[in-house]
PDB file of N, CA and C in Angstrom:
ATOM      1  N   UNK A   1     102.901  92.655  88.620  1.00  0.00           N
ATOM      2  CA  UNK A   1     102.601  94.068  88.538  1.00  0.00           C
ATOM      3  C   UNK A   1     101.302  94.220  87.746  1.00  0.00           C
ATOM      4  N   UNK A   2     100.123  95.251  88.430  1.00  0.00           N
ATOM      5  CA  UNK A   2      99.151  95.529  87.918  1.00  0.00           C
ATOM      6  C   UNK A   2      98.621  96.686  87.191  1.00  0.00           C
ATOM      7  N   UNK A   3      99.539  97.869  87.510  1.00  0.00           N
ATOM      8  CA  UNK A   3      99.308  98.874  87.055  1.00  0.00           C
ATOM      9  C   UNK A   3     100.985  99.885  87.377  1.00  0.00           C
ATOM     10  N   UNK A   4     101.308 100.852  85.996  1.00  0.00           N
ATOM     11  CA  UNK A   4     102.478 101.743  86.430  1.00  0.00           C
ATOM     12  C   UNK A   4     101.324 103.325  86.639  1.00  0.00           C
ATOM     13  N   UNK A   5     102.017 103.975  88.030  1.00  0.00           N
ATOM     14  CA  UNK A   5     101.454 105.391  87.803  1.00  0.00           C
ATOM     15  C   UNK A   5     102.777 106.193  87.279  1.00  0.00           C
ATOM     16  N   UNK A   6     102.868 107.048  86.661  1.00  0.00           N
ATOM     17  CA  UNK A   6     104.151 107.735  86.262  1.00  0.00           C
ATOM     18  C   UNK A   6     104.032 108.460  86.175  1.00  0.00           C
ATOM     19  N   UNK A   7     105.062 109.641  86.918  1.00  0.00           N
ATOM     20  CA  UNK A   7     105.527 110.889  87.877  1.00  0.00           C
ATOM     21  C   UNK A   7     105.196 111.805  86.314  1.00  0.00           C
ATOM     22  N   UNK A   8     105.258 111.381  85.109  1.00  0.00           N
ATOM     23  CA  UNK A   8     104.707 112.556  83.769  1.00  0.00           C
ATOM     24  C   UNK A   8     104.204 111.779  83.264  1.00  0.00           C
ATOM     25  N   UNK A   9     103.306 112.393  81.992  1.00  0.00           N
ATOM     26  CA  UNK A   9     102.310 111.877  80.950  1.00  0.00           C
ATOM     27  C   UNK A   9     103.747 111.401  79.783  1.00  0.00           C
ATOM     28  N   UNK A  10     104.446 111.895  79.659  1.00  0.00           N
ATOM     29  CA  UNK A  10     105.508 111.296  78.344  1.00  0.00           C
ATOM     30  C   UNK A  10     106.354 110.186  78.904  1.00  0.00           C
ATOM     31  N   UNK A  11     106.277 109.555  80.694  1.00  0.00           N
ATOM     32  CA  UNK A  11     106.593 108.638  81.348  1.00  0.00           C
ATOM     33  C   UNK A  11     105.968 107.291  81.137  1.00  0.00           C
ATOM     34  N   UNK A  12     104.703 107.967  81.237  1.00  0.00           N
ATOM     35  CA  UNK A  12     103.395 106.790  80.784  1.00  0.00           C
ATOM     36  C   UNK A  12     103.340 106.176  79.564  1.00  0.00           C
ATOM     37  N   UNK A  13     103.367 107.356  78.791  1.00  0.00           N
ATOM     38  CA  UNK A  13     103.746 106.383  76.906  1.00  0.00           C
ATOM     39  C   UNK A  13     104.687 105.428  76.850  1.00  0.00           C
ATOM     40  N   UNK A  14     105.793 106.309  77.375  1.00  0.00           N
ATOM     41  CA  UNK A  14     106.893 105.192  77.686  1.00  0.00           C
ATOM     42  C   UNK A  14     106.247 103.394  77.692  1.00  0.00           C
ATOM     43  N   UNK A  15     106.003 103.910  79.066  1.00  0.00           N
ATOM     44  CA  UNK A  15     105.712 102.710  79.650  1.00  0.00           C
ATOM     45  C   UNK A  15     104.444 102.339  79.033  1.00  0.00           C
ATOM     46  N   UNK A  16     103.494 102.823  78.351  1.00  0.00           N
ATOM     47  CA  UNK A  16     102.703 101.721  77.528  1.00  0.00           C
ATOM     48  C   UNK A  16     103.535 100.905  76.299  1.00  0.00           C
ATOM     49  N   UNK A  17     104.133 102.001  75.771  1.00  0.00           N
ATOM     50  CA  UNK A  17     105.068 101.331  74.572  1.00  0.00           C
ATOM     51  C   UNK A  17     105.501  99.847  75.080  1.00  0.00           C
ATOM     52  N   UNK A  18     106.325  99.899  76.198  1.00  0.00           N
ATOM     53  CA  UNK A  18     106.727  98.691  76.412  1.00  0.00           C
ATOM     54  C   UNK A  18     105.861  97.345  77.224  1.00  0.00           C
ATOM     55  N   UNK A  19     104.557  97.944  77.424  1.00  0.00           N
ATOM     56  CA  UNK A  19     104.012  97.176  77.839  1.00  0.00           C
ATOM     57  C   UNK A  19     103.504  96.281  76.533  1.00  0.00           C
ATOM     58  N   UNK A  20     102.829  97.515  75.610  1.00  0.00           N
ATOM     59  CA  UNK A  20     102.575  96.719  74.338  1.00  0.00           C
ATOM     60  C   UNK A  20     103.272  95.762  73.334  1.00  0.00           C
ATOM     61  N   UNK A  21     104.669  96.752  73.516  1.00  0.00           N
ATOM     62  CA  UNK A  21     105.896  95.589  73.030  1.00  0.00           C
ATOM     63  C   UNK A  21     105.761  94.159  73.539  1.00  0.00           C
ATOM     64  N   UNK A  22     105.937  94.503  74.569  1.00  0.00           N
ATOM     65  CA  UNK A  22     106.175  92.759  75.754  1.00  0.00           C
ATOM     66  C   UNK A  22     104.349  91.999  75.589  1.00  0.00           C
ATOM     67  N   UNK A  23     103.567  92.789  74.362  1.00  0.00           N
ATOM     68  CA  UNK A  23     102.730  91.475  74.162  1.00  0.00           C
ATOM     69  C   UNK A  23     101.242  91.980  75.059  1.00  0.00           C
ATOM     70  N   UNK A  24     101.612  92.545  75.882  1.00  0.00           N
ATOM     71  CA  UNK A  24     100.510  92.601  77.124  1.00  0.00           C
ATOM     72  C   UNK A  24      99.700  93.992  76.674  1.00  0.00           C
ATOM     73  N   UNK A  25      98.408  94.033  77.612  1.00  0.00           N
ATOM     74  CA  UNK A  25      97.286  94.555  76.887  1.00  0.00           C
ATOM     75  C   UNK A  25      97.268  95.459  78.076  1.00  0.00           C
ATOM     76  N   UNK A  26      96.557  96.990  77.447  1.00  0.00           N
ATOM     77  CA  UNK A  26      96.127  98.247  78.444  1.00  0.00           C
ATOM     78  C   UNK A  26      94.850  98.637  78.399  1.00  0.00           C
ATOM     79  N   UNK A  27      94.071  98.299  79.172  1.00  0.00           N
ATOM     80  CA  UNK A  27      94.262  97.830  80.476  1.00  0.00           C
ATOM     81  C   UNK A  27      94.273  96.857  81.242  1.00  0.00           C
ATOM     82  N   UNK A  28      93.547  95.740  80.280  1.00  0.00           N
ATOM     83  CA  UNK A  28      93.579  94.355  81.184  1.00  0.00           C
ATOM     84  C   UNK A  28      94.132  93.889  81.343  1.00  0.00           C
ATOM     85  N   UNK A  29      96.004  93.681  81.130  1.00  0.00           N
ATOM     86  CA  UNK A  29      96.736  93.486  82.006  1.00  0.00           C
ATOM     87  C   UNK A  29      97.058  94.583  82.813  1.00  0.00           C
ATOM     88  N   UNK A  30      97.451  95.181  82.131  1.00  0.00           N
ATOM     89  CA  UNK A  30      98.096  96.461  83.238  1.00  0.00           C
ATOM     90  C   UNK A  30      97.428  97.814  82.670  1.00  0.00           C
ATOM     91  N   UNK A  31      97.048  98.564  83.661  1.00  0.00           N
ATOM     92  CA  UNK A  31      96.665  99.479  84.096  1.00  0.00           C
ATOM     93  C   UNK A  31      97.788 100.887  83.663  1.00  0.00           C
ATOM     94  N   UNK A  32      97.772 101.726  83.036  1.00  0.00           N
ATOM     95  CA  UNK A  32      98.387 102.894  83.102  1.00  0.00           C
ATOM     96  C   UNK A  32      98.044 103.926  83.617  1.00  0.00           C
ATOM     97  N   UNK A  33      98.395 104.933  84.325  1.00  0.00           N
ATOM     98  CA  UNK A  33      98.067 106.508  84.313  1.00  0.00           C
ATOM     99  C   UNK A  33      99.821 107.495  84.399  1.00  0.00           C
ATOM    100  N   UNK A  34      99.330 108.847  83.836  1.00  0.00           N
ATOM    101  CA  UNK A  34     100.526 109.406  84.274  1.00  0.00           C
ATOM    102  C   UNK A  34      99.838 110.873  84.768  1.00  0.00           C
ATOM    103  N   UNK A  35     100.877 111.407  84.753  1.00  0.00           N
ATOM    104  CA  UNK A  35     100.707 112.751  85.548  1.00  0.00           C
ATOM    105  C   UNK A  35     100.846 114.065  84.870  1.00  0.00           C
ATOM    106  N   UNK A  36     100.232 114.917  84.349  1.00  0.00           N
ATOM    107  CA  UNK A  36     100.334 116.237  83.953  1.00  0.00           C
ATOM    108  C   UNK A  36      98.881 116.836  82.759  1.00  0.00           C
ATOM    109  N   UNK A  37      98.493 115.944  82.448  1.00  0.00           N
ATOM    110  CA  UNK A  37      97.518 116.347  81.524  1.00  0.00           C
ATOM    111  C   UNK A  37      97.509 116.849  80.220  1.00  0.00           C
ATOM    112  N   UNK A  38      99.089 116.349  79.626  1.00  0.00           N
ATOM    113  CA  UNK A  38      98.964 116.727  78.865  1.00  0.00           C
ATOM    114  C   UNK A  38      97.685 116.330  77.111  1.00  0.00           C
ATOM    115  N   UNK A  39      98.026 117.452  76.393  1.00  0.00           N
ATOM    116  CA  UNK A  39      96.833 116.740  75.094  1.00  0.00           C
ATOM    117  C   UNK A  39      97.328 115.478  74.596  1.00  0.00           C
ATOM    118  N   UNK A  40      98.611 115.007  74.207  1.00  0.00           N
ATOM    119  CA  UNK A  40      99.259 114.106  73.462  1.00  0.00           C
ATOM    120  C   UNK A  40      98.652 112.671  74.010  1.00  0.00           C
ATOM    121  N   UNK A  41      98.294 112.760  75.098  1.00  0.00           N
ATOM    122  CA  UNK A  41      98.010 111.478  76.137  1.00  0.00           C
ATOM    123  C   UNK A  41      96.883 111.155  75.179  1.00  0.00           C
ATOM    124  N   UNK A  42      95.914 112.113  75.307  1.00  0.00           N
ATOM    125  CA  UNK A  42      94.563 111.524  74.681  1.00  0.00           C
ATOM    126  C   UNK A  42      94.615 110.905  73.606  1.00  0.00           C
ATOM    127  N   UNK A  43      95.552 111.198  72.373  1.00  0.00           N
ATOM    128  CA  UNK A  43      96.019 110.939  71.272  1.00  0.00           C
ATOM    129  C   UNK A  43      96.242 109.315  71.205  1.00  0.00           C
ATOM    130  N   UNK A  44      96.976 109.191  72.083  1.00  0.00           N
ATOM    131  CA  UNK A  44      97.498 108.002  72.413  1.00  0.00           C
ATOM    132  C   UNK A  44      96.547 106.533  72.854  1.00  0.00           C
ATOM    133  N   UNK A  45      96.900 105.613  71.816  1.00  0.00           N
ATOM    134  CA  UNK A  45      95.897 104.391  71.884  1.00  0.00           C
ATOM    135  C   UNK A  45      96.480 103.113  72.863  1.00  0.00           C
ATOM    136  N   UNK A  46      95.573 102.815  73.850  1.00  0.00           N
ATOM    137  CA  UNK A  46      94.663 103.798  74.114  1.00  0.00           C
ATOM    138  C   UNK A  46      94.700 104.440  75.198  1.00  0.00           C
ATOM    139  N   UNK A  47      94.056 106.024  74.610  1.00  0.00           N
ATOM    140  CA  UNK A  47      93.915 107.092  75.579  1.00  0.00           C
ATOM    141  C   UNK A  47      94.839 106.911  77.310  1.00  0.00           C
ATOM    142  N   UNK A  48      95.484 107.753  77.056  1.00  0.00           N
ATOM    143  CA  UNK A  48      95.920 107.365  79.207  1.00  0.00           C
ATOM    144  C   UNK A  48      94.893 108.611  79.861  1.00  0.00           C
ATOM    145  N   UNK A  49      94.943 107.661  80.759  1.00  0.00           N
ATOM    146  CA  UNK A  49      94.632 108.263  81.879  1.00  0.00           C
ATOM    147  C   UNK A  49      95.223 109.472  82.697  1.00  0.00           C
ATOM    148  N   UNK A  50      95.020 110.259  83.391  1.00  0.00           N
ATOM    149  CA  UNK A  50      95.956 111.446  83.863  1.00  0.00           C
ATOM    150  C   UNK A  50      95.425 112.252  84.533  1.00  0.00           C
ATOM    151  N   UNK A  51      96.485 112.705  85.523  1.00  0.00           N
ATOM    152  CA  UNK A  51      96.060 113.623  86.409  1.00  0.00           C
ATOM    153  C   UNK A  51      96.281 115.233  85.703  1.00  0.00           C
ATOM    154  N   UNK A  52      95.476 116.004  85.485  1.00  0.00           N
ATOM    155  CA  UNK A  52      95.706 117.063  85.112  1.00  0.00           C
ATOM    156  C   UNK A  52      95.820 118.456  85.758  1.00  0.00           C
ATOM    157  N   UNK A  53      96.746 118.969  85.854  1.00  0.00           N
ATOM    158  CA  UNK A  53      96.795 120.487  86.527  1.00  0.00           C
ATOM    159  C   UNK A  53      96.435 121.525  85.533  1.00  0.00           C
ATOM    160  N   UNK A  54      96.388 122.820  86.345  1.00  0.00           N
ATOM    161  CA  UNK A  54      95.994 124.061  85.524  1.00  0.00           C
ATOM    162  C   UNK A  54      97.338 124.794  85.293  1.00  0.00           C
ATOM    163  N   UNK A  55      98.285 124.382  84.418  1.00  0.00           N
ATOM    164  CA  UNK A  55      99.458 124.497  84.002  1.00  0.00           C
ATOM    165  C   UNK A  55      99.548 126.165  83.862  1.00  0.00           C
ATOM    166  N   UNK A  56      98.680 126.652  82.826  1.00  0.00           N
ATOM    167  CA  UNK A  56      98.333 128.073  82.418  1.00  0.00           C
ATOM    168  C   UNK A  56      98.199 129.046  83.565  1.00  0.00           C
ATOM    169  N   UNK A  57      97.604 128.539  84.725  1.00  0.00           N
ATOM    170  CA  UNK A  57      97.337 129.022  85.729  1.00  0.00           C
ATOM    171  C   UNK A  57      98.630 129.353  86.779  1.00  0.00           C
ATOM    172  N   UNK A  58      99.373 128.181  86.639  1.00  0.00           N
ATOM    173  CA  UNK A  58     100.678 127.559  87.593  1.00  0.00           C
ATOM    174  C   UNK A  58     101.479 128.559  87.219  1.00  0.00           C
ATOM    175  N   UNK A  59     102.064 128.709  85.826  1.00  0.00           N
ATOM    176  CA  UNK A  59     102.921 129.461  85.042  1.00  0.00           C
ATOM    177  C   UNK A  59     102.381 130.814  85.730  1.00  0.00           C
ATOM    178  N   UNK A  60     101.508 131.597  85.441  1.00  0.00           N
ATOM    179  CA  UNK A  60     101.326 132.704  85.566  1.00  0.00           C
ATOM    180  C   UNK A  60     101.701 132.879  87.180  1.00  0.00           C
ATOM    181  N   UNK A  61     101.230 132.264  87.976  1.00  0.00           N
ATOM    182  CA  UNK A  61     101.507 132.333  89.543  1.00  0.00           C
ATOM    183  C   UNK A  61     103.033 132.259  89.888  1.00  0.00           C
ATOM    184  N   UNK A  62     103.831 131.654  88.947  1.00  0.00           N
ATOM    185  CA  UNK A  62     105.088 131.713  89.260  1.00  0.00           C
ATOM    186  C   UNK A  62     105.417 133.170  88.717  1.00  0.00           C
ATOM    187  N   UNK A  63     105.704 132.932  87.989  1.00  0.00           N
ATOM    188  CA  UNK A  63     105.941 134.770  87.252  1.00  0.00           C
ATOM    189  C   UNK A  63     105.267 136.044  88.441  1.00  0.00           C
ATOM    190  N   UNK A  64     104.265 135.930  89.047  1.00  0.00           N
ATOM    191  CA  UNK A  64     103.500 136.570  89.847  1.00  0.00           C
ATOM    192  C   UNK A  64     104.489 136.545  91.078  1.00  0.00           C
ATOM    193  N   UNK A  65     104.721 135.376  91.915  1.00  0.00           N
ATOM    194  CA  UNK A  65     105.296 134.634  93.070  1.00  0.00           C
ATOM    195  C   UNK A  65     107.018 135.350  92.558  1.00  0.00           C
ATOM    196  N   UNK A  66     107.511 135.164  91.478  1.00  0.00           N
ATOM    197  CA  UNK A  66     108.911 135.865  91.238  1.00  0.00           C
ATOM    198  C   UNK A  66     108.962 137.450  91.393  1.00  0.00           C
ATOM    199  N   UNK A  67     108.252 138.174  91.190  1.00  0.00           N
ATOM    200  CA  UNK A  67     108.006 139.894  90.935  1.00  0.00           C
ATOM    201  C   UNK A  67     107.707 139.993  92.569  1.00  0.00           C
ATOM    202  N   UNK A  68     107.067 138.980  93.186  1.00  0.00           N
ATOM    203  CA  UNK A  68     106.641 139.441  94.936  1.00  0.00           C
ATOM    204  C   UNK A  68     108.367 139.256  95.391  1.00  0.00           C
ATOM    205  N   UNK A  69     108.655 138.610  95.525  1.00  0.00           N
ATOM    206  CA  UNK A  69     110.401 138.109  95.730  1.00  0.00           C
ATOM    207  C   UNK A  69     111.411 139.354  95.566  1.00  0.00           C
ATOM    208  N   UNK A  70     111.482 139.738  93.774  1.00  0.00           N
ATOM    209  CA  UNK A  70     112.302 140.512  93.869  1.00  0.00           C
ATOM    210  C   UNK A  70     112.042 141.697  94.404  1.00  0.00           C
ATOM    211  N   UNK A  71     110.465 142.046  94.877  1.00  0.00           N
ATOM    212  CA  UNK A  71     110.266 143.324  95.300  1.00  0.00           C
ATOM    213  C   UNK A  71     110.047 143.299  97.327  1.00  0.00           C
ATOM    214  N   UNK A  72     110.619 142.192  97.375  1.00  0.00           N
ATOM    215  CA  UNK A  72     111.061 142.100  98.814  1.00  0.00           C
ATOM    216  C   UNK A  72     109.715 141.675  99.612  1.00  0.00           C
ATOM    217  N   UNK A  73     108.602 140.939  99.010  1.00  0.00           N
ATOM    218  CA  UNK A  73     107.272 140.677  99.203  1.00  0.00           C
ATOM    219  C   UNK A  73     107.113 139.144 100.195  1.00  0.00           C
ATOM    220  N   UNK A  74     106.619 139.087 101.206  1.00  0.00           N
ATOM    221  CA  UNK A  74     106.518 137.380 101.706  1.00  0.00           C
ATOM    222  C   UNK A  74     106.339 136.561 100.530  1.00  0.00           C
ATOM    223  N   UNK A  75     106.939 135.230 100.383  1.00  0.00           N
ATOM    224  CA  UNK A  75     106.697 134.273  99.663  1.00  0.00           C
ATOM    225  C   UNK A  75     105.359 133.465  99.870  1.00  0.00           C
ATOM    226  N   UNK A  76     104.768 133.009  99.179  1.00  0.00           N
ATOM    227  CA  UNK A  76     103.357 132.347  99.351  1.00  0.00           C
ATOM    228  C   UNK A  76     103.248 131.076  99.002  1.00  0.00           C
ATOM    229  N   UNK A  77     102.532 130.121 100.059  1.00  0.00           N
ATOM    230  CA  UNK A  77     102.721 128.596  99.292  1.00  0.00           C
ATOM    231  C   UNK A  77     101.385 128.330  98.400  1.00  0.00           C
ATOM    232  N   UNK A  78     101.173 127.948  97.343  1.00  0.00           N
ATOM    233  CA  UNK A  78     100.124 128.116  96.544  1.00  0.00           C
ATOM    234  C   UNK A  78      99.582 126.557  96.329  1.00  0.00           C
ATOM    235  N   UNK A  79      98.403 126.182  96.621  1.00  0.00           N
ATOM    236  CA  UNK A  79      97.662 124.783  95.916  1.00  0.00           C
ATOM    237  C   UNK A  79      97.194 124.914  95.139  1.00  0.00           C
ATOM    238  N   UNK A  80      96.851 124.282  94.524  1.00  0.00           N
ATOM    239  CA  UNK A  80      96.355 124.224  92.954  1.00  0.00           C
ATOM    240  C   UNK A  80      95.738 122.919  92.923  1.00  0.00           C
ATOM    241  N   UNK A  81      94.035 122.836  92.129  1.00  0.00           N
ATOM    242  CA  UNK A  81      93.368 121.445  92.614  1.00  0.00           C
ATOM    243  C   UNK A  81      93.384 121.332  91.417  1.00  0.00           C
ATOM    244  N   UNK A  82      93.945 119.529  91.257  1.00  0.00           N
ATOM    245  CA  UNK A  82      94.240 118.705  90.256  1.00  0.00           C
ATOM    246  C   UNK A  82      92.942 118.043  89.646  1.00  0.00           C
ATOM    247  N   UNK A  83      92.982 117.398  88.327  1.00  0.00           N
ATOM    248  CA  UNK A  83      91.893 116.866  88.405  1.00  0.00           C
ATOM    249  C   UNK A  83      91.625 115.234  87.317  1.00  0.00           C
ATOM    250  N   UNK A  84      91.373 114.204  87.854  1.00  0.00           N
ATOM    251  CA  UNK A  84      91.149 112.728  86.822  1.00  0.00           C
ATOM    252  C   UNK A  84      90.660 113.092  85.654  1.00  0.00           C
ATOM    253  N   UNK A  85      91.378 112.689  84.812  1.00  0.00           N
ATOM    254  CA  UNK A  85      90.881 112.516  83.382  1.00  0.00           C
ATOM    255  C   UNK A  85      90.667 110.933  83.170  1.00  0.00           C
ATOM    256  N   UNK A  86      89.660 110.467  82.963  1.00  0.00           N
ATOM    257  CA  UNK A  86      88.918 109.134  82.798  1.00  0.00           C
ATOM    258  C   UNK A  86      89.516 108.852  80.766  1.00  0.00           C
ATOM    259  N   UNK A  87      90.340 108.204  80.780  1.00  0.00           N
ATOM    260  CA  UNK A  87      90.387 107.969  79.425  1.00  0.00           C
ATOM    261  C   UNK A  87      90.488 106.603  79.204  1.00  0.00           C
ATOM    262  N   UNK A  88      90.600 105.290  80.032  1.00  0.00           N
ATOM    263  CA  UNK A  88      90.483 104.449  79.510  1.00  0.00           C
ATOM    264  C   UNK A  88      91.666 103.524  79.526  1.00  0.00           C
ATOM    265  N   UNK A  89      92.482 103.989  80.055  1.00  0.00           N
ATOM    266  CA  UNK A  89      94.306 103.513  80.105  1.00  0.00           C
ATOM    267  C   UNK A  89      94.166 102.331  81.568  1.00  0.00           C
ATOM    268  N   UNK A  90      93.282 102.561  82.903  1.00  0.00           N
ATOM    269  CA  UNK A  90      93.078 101.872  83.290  1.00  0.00           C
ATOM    270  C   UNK A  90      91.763 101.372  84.045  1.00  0.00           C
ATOM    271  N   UNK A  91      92.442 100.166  84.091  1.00  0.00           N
ATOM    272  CA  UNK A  91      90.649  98.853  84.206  1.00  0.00           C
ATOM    273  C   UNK A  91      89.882  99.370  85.378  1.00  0.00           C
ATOM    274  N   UNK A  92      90.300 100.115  86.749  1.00  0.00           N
ATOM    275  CA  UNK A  92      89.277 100.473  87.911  1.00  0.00           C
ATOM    276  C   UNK A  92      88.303 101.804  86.690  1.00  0.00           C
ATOM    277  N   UNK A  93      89.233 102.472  86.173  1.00  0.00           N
ATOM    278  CA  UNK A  93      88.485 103.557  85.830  1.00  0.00           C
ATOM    279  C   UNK A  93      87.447 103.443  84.868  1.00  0.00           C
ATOM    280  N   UNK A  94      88.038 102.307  83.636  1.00  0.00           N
ATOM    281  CA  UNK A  94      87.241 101.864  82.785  1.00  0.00           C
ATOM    282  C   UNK A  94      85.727 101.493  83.461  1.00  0.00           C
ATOM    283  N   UNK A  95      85.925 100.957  84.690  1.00  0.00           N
ATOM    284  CA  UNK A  95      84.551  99.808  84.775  1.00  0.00           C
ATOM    285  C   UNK A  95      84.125 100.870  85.801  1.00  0.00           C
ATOM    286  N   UNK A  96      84.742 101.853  85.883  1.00  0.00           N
ATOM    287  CA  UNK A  96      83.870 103.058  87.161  1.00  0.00           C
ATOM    288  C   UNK A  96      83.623 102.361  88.440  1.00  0.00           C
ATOM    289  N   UNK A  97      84.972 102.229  89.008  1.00  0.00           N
ATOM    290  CA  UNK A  97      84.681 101.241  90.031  1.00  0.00           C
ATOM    291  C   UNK A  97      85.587 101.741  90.497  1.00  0.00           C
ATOM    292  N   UNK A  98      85.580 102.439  92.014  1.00  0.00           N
ATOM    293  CA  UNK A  98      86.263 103.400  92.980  1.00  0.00           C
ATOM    294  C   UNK A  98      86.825 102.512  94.009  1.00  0.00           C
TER     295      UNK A  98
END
């Protein structure tokens, strides 16, 4: 195994914790990223990587998307563009190599 991606950012710590436990190095053995963007990631040595959404944005659209519902309104499917945070958690990203 070369790299974990993990479905959250508090998935990923996880899984660095135990990568670091078991001895092995992030990123040059293994590769981390997780998913949500949160701040705590950055905190974290070293730094993960992560996909980040516009959470602030998401929240409000639901609350928005609930008030269309109860007022008998079509439901709407909404995208929302995600975006790489380069922090260093893994080796393609480190060496900027796509």
């Amino acid at each position: 195994m070369t790299a974990v991606f993990a479905f959250a950012d508090i998935v990923a710590i996880g899984a660095a914790k135990a990568v670091l436990s078991g001895g092995l190095r992030i990123p040059e053995d293994i590769s981390i990223i997780g998913f949500d963007g949160i701040d705590e990631a950055e905190f974290y040595h070293p730094s993960l990587d992560t996909i980040s959404q516009p959470a602030d944005r998401m929240a409000l659209s639901s609350v928005e998307l609930l008030f269309d519902v109860l007022q008998g309104v079509k439901t709407r499917h909404l995208v929302y563009e995600s975006s790489l945070l380069k922090r260093g958690s893994c080796m393609l990203l480190k060496n900027n190599i796509s």
